[in-house]
C-alpha atoms as a PDB file:
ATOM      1  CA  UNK A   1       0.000   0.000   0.000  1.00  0.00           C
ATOM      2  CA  UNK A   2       1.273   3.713  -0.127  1.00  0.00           C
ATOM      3  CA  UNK A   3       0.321   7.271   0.621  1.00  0.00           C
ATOM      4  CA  UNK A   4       1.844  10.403  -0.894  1.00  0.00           C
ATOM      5  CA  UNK A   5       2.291  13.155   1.615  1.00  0.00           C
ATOM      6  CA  UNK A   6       2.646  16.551   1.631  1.00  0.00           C
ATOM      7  CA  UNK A   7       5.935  18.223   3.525  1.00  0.00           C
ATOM      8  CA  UNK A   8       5.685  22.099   3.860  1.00  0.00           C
ATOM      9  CA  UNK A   9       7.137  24.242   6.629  1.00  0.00           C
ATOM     10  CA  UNK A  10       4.294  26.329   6.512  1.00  0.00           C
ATOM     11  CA  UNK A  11       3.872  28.250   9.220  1.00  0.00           C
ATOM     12  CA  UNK A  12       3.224  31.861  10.468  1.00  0.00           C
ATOM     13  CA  UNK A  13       6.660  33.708  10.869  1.00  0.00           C
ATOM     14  CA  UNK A  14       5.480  35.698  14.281  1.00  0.00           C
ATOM     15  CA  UNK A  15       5.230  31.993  16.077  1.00  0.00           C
ATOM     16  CA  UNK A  16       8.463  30.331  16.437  1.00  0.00           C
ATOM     17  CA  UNK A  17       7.889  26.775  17.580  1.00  0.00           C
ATOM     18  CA  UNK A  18       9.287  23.115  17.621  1.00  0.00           C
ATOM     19  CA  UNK A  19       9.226  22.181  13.765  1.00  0.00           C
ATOM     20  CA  UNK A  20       7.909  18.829  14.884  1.00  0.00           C
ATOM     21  CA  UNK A  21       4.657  20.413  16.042  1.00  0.00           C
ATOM     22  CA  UNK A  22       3.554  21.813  12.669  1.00  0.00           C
ATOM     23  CA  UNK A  23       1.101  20.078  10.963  1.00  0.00           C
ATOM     24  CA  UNK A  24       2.393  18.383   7.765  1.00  0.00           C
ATOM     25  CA  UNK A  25       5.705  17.188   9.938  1.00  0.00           C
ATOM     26  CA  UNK A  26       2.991  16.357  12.930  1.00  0.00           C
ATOM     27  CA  UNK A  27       1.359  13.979  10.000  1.00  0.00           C
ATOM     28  CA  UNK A  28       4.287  12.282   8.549  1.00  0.00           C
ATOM     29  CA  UNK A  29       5.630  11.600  12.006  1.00  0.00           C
ATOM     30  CA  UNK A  30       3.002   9.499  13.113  1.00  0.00           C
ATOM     31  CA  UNK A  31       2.852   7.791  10.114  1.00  0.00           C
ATOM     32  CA  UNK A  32       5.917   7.014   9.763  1.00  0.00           C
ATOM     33  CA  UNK A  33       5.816   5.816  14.216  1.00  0.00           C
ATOM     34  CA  UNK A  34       2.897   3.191  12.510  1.00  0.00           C
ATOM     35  CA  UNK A  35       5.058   1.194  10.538  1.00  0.00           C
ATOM     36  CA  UNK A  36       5.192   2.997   7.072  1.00  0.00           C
ATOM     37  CA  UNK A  37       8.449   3.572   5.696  1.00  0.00           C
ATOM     38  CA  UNK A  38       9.411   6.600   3.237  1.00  0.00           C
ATOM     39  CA  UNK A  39       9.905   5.227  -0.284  1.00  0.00           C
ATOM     40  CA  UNK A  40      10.585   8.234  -2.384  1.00  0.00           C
ATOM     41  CA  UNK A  41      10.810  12.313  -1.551  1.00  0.00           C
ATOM     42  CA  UNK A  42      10.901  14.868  -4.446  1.00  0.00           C
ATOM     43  CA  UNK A  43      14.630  16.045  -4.835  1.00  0.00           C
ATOM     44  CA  UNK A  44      13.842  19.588  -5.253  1.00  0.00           C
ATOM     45  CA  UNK A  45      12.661  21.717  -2.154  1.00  0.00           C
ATOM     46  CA  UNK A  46      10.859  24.754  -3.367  1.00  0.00           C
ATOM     47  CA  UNK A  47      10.042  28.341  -2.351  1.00  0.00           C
ATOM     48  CA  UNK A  48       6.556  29.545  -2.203  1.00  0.00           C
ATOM     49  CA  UNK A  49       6.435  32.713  -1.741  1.00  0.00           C
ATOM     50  CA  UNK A  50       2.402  34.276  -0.895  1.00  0.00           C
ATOM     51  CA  UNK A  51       3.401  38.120  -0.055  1.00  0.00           C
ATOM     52  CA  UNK A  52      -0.407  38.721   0.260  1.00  0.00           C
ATOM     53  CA  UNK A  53      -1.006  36.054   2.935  1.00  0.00           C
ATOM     54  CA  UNK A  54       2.933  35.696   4.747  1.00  0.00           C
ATOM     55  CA  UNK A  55       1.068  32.871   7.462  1.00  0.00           C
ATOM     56  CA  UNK A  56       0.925  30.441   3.904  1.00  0.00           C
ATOM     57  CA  UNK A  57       4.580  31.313   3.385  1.00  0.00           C
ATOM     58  CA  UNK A  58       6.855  28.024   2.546  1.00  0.00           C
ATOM     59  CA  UNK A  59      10.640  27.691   2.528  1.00  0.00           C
ATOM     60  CA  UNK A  60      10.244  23.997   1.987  1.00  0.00           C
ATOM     61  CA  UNK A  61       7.637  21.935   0.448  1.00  0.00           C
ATOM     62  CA  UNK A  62       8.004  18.564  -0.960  1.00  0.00           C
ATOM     63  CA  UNK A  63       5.837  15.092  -1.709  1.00  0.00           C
ATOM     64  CA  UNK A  64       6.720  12.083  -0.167  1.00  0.00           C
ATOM     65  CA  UNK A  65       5.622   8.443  -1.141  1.00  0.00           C
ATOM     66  CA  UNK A  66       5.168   6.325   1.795  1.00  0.00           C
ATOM     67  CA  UNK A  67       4.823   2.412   1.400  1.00  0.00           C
ATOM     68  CA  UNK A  68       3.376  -0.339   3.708  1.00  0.00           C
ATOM     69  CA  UNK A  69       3.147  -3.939   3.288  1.00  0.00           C
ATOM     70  CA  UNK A  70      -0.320  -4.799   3.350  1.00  0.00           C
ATOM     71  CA  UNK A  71       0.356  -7.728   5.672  1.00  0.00           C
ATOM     72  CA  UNK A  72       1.401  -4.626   8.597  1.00  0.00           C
ATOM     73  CA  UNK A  73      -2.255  -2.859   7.881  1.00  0.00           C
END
């Protein structure tokens, strides 16, 4: 079986926190503490850049494939 993720640092600038807590890393985390394993993560990091909304700002996105036996469901 396998899920594609997405990985963004998106977060609002004015809030530093743990990077572990934000939601997409919050995600892949606890997938990845059930069992699934990463198969395959886009090479290229990319900047998105929304100056009219700065809280959807993103130094880092990416997609990551995850895979899972089906026998560890």
């Amino acid at each position: 079986m396998q899920k594609m993720v997405y990985l963004s640092n998106s977060r609002d600038y004015t809030e530093q926190g743990d990077v572990n807590e934000n939601k997409y890393f919050a995600r892949l985390n606890n997938l990845l503490e059930q069992g699934w394993k990463v198969s395959h993560i886009t090479p290229n990091a990319v900047t998105l850049d929304n100056s009219n909304d700065p809280v959807r700002k993103e130094s880092f996105s990416a997609l990551v494939l995850l895979e899972k036996d089906d026998k560890d469901k």
